[in-house]
Protein backbone atom coordinates (compact mmCIF):
# COMPACT_ATOMS: atom_id res chain seq x y z
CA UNK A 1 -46.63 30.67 83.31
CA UNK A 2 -47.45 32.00 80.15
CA UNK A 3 -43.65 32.99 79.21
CA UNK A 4 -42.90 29.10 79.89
CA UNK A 5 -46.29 28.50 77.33
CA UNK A 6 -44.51 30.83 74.98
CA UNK A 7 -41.15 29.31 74.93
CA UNK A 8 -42.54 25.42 74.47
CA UNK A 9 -45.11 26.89 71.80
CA UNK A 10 -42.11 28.68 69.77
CA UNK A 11 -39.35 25.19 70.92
CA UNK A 12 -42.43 22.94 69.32
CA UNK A 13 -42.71 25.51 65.89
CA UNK A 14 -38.80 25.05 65.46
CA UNK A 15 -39.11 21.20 65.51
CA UNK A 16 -41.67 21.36 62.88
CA UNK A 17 -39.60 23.88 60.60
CA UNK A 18 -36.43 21.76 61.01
CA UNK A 19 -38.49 18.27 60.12
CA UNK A 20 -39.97 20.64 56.99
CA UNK A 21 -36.71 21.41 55.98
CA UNK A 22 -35.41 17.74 55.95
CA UNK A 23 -38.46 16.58 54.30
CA UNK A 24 -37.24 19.29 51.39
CA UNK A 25 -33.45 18.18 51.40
CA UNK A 26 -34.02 14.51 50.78
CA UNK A 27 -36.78 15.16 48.50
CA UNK A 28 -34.50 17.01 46.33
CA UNK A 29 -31.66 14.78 46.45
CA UNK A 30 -33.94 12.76 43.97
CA UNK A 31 -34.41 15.53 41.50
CA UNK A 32 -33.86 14.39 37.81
CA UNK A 33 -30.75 14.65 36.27
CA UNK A 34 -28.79 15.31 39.74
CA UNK A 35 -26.72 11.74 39.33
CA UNK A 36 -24.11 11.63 42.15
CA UNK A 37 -21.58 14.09 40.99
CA UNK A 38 -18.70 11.05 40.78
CA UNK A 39 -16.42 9.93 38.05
CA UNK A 40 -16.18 6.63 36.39
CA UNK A 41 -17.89 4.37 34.33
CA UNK A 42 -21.68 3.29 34.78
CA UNK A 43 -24.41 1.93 32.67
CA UNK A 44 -27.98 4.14 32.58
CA UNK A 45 -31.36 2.04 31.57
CA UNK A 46 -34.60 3.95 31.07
CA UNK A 47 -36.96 4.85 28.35
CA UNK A 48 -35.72 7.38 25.74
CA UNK A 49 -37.66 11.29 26.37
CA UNK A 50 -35.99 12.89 23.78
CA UNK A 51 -33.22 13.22 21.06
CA UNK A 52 -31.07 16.36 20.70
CA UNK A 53 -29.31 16.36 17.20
CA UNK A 54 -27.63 19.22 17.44
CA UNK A 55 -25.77 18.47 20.69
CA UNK A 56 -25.67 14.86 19.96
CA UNK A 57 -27.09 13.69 22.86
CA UNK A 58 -30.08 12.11 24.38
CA UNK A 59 -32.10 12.71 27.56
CA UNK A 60 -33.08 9.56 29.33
CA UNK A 61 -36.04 8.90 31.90
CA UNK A 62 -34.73 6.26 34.49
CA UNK A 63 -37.59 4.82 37.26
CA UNK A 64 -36.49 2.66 40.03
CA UNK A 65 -36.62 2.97 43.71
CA UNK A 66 -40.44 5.40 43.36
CA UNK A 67 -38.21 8.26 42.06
CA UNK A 68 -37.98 9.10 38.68
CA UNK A 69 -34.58 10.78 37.10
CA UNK A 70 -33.45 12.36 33.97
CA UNK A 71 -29.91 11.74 32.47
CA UNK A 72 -28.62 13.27 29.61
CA UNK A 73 -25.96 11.10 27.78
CA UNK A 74 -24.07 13.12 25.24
CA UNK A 75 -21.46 11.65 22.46
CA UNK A 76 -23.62 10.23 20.14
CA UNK A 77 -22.84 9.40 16.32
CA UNK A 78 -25.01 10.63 13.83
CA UNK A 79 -26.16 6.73 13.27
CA UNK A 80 -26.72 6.76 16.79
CA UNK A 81 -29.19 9.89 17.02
CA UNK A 82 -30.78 8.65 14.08
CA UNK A 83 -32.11 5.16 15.76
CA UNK A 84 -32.92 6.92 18.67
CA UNK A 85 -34.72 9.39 17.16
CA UNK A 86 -37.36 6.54 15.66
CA UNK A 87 -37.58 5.22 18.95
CA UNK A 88 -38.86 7.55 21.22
CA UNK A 89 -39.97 6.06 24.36
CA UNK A 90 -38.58 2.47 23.79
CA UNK A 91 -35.82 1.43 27.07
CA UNK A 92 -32.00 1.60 26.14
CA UNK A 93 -28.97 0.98 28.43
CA UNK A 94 -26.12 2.94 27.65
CA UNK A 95 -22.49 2.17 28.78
CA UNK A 96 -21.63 5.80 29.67
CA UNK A 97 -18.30 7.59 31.02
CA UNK A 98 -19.15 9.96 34.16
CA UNK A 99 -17.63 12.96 34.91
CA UNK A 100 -19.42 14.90 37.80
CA UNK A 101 -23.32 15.14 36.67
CA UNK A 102 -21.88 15.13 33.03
CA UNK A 103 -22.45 11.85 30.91
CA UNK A 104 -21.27 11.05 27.35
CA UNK A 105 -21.52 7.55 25.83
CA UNK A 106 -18.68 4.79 26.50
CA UNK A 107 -16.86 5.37 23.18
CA UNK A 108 -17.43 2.30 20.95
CA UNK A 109 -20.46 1.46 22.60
CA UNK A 110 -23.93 1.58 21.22
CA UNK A 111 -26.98 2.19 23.09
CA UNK A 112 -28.39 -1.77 23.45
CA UNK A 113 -32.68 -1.93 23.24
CA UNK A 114 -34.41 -4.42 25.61
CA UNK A 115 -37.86 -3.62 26.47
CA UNK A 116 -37.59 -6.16 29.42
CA UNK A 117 -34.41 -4.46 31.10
CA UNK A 118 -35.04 -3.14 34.84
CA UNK A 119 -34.57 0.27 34.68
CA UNK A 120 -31.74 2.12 36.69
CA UNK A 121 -28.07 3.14 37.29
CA UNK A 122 -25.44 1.22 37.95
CA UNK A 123 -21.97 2.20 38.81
CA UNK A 124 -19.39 0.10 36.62
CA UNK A 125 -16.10 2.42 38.38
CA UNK A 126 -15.27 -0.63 41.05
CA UNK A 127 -15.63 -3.65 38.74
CA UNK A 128 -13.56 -5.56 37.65
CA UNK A 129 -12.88 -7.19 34.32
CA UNK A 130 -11.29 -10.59 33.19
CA UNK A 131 -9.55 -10.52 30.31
CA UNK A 132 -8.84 -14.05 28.34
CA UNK A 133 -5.01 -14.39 28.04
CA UNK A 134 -5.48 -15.31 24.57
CA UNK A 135 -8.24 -12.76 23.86
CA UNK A 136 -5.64 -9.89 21.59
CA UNK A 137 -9.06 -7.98 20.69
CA UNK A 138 -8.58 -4.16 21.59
CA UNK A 139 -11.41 -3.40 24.10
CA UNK A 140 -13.98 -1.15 22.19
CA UNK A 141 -12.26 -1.61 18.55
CA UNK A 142 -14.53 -1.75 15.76
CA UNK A 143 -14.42 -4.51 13.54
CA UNK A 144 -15.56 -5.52 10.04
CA UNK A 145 -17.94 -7.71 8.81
CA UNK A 146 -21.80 -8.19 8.09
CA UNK A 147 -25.50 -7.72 9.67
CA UNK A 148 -28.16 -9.83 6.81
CA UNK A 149 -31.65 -9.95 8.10
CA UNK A 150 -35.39 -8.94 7.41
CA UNK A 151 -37.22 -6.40 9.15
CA UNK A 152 -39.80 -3.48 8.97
CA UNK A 153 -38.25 0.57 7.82
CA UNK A 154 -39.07 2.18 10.75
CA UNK A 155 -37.21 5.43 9.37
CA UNK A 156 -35.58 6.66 6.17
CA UNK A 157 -34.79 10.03 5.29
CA UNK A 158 -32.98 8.56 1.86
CA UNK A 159 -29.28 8.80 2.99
CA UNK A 160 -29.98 6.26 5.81
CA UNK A 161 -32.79 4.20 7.27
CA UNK A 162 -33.40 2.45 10.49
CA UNK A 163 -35.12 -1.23 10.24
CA UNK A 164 -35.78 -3.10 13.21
CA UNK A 165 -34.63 -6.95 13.83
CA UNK A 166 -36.33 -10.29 14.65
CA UNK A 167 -35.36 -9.46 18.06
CA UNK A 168 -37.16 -6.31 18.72
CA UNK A 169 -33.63 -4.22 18.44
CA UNK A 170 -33.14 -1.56 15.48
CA UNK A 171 -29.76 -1.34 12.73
CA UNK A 172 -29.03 2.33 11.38
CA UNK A 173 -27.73 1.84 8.26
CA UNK A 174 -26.19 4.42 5.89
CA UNK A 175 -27.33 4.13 2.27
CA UNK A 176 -24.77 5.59 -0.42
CA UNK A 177 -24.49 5.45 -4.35
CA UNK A 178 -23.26 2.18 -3.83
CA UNK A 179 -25.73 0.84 -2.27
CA UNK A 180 -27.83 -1.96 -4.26
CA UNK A 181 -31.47 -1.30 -4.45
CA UNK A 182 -32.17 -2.74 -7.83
CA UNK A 183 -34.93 -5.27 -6.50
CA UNK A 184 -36.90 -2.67 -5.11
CA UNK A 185 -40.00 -0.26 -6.50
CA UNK A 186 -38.07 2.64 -8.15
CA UNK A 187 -35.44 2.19 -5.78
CA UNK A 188 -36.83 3.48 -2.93
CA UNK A 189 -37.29 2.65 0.50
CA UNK A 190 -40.43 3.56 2.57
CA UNK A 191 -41.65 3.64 6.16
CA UNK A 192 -43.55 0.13 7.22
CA UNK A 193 -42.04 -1.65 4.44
CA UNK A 194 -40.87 -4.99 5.58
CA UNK A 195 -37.17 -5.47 3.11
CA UNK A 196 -34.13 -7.73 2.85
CA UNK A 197 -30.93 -5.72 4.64
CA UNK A 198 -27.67 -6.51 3.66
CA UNK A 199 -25.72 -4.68 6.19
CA UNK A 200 -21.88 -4.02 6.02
CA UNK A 201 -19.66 -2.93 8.86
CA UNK A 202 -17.41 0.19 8.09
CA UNK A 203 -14.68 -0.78 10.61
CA UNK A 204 -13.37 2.74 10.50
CA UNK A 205 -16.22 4.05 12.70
CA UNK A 206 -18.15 1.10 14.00
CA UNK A 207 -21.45 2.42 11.57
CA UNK A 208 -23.16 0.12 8.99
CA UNK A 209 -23.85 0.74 5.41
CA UNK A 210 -26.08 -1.14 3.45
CA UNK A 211 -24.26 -3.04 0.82
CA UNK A 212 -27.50 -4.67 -0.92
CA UNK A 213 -32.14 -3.89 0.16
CA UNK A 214 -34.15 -6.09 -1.45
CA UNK A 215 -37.88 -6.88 -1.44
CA UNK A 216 -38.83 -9.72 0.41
CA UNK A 217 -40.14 -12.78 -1.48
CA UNK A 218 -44.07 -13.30 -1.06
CA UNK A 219 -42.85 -17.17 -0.03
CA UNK A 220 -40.05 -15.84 2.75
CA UNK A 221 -42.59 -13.59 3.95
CA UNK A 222 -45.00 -16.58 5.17
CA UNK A 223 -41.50 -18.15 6.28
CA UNK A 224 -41.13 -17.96 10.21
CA UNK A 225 -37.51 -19.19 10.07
CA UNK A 226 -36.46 -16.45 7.46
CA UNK A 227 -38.41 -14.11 8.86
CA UNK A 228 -36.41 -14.31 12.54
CA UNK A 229 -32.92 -15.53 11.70
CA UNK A 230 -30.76 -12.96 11.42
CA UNK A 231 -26.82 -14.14 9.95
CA UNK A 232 -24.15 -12.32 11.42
CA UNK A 233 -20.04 -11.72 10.48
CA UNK A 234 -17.84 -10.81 12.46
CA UNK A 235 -14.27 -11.21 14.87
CA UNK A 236 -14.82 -13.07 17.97
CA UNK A 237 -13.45 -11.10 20.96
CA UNK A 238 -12.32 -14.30 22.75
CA UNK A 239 -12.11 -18.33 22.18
CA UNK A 240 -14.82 -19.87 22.72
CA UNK A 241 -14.50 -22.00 26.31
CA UNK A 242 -16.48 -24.77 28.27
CA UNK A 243 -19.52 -22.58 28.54
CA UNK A 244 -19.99 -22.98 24.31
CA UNK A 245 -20.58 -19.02 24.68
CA UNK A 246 -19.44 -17.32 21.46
CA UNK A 247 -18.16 -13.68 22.02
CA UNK A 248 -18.16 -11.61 18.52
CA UNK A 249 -18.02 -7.78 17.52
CA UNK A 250 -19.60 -6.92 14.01
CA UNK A 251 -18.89 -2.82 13.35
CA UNK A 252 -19.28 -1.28 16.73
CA UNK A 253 -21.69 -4.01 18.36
CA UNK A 254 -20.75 -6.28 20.79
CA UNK A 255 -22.86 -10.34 20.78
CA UNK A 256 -22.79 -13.38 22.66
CA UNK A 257 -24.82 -16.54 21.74
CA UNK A 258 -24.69 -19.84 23.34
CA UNK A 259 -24.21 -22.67 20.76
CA UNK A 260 -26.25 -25.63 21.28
CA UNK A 261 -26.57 -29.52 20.94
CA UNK A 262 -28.41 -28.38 17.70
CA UNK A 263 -26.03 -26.03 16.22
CA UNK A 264 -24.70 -27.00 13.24
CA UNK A 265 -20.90 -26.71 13.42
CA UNK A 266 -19.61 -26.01 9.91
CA UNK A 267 -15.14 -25.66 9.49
CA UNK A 268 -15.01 -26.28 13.27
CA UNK A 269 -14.54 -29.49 15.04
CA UNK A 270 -16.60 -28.33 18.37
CA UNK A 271 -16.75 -25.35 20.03
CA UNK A 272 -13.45 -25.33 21.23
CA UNK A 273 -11.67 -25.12 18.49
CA UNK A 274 -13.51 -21.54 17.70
CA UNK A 275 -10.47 -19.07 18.77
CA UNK A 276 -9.87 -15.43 19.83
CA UNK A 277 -9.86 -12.69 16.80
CA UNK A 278 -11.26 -15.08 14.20
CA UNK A 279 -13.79 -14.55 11.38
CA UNK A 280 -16.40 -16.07 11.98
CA UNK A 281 -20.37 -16.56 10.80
CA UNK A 282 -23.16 -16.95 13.27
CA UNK A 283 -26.56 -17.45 12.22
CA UNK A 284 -29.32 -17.02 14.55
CA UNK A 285 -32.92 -18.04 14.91
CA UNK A 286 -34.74 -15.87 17.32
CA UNK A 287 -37.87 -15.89 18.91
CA UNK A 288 -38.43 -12.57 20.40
CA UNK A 289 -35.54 -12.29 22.78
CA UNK A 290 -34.53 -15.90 22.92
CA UNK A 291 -31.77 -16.36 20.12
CA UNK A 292 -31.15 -19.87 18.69
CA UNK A 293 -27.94 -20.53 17.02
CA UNK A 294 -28.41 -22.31 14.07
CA UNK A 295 -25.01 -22.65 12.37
CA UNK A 296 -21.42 -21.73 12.62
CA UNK A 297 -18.89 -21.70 10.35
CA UNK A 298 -15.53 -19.63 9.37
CA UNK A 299 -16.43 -15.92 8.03
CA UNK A 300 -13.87 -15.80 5.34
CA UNK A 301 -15.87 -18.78 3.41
């Protein structure tokens, strides 16, 4: 009797050790930074922990499902570590190339702010893309042309600063000795000042220098409509179809803005007759996320 207690006491301790041990293996299959050890291409949203400059790279926090992970996305240009260095805890997406558990940004990409994204990871590997037939953009080529908008320093260091838009995004912009700063005090730029940008695209690397900072006019500043339309120039990555979407790249950022019964249509008959790898100027009213497109017109004018 008590060698059949014995067996059923030590037959019940096994079950619980076993259960104990799967408890352990799926709890760590939700360790940060694990990822799924695949290849491909996938985009990562969370909230930025921390920016390595020295490796170029950038550890993000993801939370979805009750778990929270840890991804660190390498390949980052200086401009890039620089705007994520002044926003520490804000949520980015990054387009990202996997490799195993090994991540480095989607090359012409930039890491895209939206403080309303869902955070997670999704894998891109399996989808698949539409190209217009008339679209003869290069996928991921950086293109020339202009960011002009006004917004608060949130950075400097003198050689570049990072100012953030109507929208709630940030521009990293390279300041050289070309750079026009005549309008402001002793030509120099400091954190919390709100300033004029005049950004330029270097097409070579997708980064933005800026051309022209000025101070902002006492009358602009009690101006809502200055103060949240930003005017963009750039090459639109496909003609514009039925949908009135308008697809354009300026330096190494990708937009898309819906023109409306409103938009003023300036060197264009409609929509339609907006076409693939064309200069074009877009300027946009936002308020906070929402864009409004106020005019558009042919970027070589």
């Amino acid at each position: 009797m008590n060698t059949i207690l014995q067996r059923r006491v030590q037959m019940f301790a096994i079950g619980i050790c076993s259960l104990f041990l799967m408890i352990v293996i799926s709890a760590c299959s939700g360790v940060a930074g694990t990822g799924s050890g695949g290849s491909g291409s996938a985009a990562i949203t969370g909230s930025i922990q921390a920016v390595n400059a020295t490796a170029h790279s950038v550890t993000v926090s993801v939370s979805a499902n009750g778990q929270q992970q840890q991804f660190v996305v390498g390949g980052l240009t200086d401009v890039q570590v620089t705007e994520l260095q002044a926003n520490v805890g804000k949520t980015y997406t990054f387009q990202v190339t996997q490799n195993g558990n090994s991540y480095t940004i989607t090359t012409g990409s930039n890491p895209q702010a939206d403080s309303n994204a869902t955070q997670g990871v999704s894998n891109t590997t399996n989808t698949t893309t539409t190209t217009m037939s008339n679209d003869s953009q290069t996928t991921g080529a950086n293109e020339s042309g202009s960011i002009d908008f006004i917004g608060k320093v949130q950075s400097t260091n003198g050689n570049s600063l990072t100012v953030s838009m109507p929208n709630g995004d940030t521009l990293s912009v390279n300041i050289t000795a070309q750079t026009d700063r005549g309008d402001l005090l002793n030509g120099q730029v400091n954190q919390g000042q709100t300033i004029k940008v005049d950004a330029i695209a270097n097409a070579a690397d997708g980064s933005f220098i800026a051309n022209k900072l000025d101070q902002v006019d006492p009358e602009d500043m009690q101006n809502p409509v200055k103060l949240n339309t930003v005017d963009f120039t750039g090459i639109t990555t496909s003609a514009v179809g039925t949908d009135n979407v308008i697809h354009f790249r300026v330096g190494n950022k990708d937009y898309s803005f819906t023109s409306g019964p409103t938009t003023q249509m300036e060197d264009f008959a409609n929509n339609q007759g907006i076409a693939s790898n064309q200069s074009i100027k877009v300027d946009v009213q936002y308020n906070g996320s929402a864009a409004t497109v106020l005019k558009v017109g042919n970027g070589n004018d």
